[in-house]
C-alpha atoms as a PDB file:
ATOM      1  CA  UNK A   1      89.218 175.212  14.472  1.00  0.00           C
ATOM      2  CA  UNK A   2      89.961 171.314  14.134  1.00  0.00           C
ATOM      3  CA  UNK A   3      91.536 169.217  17.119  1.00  0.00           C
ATOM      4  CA  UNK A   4      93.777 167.593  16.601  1.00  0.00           C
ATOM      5  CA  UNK A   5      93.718 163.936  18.563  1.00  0.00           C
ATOM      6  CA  UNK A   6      96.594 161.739  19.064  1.00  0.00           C
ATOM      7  CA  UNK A   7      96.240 158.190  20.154  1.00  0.00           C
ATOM      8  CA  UNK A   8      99.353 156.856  21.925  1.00  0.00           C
ATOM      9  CA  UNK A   9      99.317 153.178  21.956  1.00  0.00           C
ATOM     10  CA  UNK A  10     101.456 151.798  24.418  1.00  0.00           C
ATOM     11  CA  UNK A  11     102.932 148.147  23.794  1.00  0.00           C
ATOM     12  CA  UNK A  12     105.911 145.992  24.534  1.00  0.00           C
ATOM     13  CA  UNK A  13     108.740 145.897  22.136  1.00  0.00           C
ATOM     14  CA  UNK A  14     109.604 142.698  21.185  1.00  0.00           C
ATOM     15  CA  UNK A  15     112.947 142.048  22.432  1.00  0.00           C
ATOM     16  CA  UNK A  16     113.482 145.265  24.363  1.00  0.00           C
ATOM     17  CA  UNK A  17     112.473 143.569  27.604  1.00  0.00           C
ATOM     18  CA  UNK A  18     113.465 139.729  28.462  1.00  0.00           C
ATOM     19  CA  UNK A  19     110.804 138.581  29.973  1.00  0.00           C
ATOM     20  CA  UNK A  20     111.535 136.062  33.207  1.00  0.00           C
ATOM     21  CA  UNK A  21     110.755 132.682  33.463  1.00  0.00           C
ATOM     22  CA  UNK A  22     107.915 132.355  36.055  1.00  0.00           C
ATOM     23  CA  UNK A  23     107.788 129.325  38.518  1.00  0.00           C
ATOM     24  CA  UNK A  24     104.154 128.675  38.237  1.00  0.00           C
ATOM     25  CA  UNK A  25     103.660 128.810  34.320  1.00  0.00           C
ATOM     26  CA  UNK A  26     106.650 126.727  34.039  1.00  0.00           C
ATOM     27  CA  UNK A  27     105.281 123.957  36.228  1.00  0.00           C
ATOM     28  CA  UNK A  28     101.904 123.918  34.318  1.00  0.00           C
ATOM     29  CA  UNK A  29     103.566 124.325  30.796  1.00  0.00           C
ATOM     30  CA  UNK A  30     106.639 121.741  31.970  1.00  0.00           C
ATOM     31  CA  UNK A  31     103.710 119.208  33.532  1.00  0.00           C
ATOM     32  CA  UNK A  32     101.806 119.360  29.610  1.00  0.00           C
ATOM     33  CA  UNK A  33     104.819 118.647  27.755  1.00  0.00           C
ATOM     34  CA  UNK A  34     106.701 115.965  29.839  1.00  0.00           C
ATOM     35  CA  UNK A  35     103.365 113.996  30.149  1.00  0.00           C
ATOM     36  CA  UNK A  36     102.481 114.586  26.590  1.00  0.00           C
ATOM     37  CA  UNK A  37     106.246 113.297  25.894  1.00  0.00           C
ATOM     38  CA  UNK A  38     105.752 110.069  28.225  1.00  0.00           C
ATOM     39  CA  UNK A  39     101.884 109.342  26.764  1.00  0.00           C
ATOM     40  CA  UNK A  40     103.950 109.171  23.131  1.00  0.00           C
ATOM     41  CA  UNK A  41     106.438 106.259  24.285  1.00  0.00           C
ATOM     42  CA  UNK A  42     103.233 104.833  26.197  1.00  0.00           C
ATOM     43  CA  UNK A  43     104.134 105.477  29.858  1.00  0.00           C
ATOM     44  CA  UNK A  44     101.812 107.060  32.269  1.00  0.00           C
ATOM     45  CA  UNK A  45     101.107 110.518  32.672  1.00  0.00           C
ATOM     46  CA  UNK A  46     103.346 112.151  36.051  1.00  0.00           C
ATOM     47  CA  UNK A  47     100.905 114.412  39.019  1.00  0.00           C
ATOM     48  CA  UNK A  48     103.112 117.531  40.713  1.00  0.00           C
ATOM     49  CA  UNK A  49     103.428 116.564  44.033  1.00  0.00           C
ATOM     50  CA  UNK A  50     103.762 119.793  46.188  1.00  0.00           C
ATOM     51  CA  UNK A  51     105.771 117.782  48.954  1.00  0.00           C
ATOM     52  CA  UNK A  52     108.806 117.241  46.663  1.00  0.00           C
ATOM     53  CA  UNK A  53     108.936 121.077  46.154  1.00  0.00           C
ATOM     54  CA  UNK A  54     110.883 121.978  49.564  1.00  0.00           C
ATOM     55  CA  UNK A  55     113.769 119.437  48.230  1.00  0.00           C
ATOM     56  CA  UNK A  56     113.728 120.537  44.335  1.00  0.00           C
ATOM     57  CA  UNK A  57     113.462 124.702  45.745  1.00  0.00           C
ATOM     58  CA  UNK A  58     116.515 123.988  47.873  1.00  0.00           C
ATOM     59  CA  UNK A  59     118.378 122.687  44.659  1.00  0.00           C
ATOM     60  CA  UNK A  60     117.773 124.997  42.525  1.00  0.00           C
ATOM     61  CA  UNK A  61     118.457 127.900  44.593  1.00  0.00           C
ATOM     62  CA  UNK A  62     121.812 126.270  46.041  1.00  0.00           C
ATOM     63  CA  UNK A  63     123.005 125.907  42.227  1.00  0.00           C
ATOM     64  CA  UNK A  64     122.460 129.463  41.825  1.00  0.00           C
ATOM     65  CA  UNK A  65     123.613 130.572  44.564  1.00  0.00           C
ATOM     66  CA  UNK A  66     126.824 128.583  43.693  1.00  0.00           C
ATOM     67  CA  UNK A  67     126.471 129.382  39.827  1.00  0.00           C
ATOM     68  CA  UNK A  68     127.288 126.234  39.242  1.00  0.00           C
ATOM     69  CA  UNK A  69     124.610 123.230  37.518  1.00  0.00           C
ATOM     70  CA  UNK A  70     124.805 119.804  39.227  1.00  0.00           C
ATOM     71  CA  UNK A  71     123.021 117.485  42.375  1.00  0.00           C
ATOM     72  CA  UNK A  72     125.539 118.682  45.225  1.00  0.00           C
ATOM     73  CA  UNK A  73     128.767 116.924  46.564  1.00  0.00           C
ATOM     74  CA  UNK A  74     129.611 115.194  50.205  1.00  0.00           C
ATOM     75  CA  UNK A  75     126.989 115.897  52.710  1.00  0.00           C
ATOM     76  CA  UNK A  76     124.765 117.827  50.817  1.00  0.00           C
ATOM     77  CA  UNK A  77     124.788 115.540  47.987  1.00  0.00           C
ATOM     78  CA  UNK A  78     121.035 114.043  46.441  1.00  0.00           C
ATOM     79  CA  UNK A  79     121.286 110.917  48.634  1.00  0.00           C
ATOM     80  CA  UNK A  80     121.989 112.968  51.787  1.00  0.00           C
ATOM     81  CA  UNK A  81     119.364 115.983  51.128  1.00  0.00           C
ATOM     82  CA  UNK A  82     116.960 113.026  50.583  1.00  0.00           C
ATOM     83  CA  UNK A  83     117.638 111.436  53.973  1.00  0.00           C
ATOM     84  CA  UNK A  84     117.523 115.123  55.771  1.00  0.00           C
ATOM     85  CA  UNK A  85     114.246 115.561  53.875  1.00  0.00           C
ATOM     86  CA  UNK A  86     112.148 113.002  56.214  1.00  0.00           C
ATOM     87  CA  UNK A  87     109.299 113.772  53.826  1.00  0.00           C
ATOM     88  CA  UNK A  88     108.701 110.679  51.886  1.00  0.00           C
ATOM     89  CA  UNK A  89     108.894 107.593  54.247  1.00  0.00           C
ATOM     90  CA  UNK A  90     107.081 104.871  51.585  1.00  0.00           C
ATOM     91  CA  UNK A  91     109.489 106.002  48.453  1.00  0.00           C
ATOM     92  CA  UNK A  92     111.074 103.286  46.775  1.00  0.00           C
ATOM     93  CA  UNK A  93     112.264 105.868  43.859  1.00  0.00           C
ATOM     94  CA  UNK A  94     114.025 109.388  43.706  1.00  0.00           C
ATOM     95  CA  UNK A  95     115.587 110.792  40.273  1.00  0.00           C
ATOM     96  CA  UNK A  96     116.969 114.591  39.801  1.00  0.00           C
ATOM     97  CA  UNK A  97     117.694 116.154  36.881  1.00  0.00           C
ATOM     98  CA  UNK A  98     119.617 119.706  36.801  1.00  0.00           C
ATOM     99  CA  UNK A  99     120.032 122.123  34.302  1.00  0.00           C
ATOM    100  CA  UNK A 100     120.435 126.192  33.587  1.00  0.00           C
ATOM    101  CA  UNK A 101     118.835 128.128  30.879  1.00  0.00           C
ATOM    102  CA  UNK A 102     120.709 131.078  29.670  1.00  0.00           C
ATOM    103  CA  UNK A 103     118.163 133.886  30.475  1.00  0.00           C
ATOM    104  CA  UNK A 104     119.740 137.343  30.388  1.00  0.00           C
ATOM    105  CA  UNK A 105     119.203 140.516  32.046  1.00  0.00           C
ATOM    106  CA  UNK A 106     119.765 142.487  28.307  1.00  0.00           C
ATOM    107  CA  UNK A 107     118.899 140.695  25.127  1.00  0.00           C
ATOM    108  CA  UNK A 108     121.689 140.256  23.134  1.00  0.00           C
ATOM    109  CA  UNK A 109     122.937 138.474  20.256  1.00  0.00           C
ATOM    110  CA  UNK A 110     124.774 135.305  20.778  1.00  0.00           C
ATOM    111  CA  UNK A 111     126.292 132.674  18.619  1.00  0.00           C
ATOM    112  CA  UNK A 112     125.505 129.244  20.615  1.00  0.00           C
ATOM    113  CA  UNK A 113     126.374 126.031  19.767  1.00  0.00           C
ATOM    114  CA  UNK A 114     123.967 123.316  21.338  1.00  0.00           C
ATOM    115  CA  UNK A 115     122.211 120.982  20.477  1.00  0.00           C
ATOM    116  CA  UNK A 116     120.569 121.303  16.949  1.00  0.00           C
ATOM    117  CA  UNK A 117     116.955 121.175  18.699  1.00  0.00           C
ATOM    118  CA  UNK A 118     118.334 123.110  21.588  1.00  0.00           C
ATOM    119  CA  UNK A 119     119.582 126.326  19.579  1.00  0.00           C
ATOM    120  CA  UNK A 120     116.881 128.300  18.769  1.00  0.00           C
ATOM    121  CA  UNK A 121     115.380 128.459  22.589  1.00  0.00           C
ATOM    122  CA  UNK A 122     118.533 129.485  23.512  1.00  0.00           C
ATOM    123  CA  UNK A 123     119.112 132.273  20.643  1.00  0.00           C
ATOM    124  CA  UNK A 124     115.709 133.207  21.793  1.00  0.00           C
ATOM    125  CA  UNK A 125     116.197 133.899  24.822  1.00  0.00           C
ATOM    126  CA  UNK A 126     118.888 135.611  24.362  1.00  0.00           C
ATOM    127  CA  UNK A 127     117.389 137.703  21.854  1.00  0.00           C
ATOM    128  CA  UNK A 128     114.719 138.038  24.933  1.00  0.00           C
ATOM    129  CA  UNK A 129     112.078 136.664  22.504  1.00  0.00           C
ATOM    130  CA  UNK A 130     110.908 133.107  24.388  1.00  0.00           C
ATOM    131  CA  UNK A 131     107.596 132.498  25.523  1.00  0.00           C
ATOM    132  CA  UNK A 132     106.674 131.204  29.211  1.00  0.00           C
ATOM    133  CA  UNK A 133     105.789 128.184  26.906  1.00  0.00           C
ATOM    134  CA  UNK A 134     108.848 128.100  25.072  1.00  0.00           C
ATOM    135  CA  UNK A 135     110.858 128.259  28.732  1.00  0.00           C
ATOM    136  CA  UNK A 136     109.518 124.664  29.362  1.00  0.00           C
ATOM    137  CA  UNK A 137     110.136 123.279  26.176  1.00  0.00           C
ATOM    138  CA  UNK A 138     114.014 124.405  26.166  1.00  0.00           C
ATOM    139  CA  UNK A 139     113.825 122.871  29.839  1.00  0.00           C
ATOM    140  CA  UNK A 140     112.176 119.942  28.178  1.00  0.00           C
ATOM    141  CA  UNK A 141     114.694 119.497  25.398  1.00  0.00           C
ATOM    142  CA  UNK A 142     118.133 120.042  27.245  1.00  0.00           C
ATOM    143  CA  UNK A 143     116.805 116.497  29.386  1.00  0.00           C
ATOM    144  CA  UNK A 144     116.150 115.295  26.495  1.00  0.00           C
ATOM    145  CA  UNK A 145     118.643 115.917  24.607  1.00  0.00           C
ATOM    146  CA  UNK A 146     120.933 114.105  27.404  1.00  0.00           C
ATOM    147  CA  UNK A 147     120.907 110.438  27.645  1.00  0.00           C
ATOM    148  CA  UNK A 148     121.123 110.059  31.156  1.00  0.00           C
ATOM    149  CA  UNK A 149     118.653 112.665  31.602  1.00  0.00           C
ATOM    150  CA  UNK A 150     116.245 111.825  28.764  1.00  0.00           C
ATOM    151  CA  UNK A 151     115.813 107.526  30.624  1.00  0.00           C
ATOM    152  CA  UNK A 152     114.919 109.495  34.068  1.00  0.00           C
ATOM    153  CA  UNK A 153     112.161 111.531  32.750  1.00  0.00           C
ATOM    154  CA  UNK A 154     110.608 108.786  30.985  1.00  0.00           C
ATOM    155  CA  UNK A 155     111.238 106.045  34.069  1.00  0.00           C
ATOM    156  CA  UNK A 156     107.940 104.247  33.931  1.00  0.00           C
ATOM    157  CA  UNK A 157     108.267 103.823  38.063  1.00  0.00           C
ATOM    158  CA  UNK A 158     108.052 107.433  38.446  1.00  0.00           C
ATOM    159  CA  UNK A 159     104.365 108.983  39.344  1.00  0.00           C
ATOM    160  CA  UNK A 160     105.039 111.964  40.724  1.00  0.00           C
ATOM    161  CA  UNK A 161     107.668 115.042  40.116  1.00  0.00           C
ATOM    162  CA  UNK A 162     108.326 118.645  41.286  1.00  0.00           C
ATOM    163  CA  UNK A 163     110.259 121.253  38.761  1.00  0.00           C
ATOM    164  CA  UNK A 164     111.859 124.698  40.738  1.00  0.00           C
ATOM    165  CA  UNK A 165     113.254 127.324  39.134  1.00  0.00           C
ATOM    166  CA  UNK A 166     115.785 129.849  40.856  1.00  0.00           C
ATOM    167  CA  UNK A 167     117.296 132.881  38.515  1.00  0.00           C
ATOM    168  CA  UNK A 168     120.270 134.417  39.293  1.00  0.00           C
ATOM    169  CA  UNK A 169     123.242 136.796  36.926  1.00  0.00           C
ATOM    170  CA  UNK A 170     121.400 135.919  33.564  1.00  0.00           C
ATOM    171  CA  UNK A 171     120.590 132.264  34.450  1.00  0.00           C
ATOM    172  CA  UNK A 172     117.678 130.019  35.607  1.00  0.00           C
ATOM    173  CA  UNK A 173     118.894 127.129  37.358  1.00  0.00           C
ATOM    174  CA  UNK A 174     115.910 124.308  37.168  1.00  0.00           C
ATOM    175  CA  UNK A 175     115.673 121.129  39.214  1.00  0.00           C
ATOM    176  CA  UNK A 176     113.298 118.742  38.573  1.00  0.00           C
ATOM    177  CA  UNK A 177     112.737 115.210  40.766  1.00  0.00           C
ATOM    178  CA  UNK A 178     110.108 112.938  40.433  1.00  0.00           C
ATOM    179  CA  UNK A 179     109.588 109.656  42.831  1.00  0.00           C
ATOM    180  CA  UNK A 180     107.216 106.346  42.686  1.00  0.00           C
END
């Protein structure tokens, strides 16, 4: 009598499960690409500076909790978060960007209009198909995609930043400061 074996190979299907963006692999991946980005145009290289982190986790989590992207109005505006802060006495130099990546509970299919550059992270992650990598580059490219955004993240007077990320009803809400 033969057995008869069967071999059951258990493995992920690609875009049955989104997978999450996770805080830590988007600082390291975030901390290659934007000093890889500023080394290009000749500026120096940024260090993560773990005190910034209480100001940029408040952020982030605040615009989720709100569902809406921005740096805060009246008293809990930048400027005034900065002054409560009492962290950073010798700072000359604060910049915040803010932004939301579209990262669903259920992939789905989407038709997104973006930025050219921008558009396939985001039909990506819809499609629940994006990379930890891939997280920080769309991060990456909807800064610099924005002018405003784009001349804070290459400041040459910055040295130091801090990027938190807070998800919430299909979104990751990012905020990302750096200081002299």
């Amino acid at each position: 009598m033969k057995k008869l074996v069967i071999l059951l190979l258990l493995t992920p299907m690609v875009g049955l499960s989104q997978p999450k963006v996770n805080q830590d692999s988007l600082l390291v991946y975030f901390t290659k690409i934007i000093n890889n980005y500023r080394v290009s145009k000749g500026l120096n290289t940024l260090s993560v500076d773990p005190q910034i982190k209480v100001l940029s986790d408040y952020q982030s989590k605040k615009m989720a909790d709100n569902g809406v992207v921005g740096h805060g109005t009246g008293n809990d505006d930048f400027q005034h978060r900065l002054t409560r802060c009492n962290c950073l006495h010798d700072v000359e130099l604060f910049l915040e960007n803010c932004t939301e990546l579209m990262t669903p509970d259920v992939p789905f299919i989407t038709d997104v209009q973006s930025y050219p550059d921008v558009e396939p992270y985001i039909e990506k992650s819809y499609a629940g198909k994006l990379t930890q990598y891939q997280y920080a580059y769309y991060a990456f490219l909807m800064w610099k995609n924005s002018p405003p955004h784009h001349k804070a993240i290459l400041n040459p007077d910055t040295k130091y930043f801090y990027l938190s990320s807070y998800r919430k009803n299909g979104r990751t809400y990012l905020c990302y400061i750096a200081r002299s």
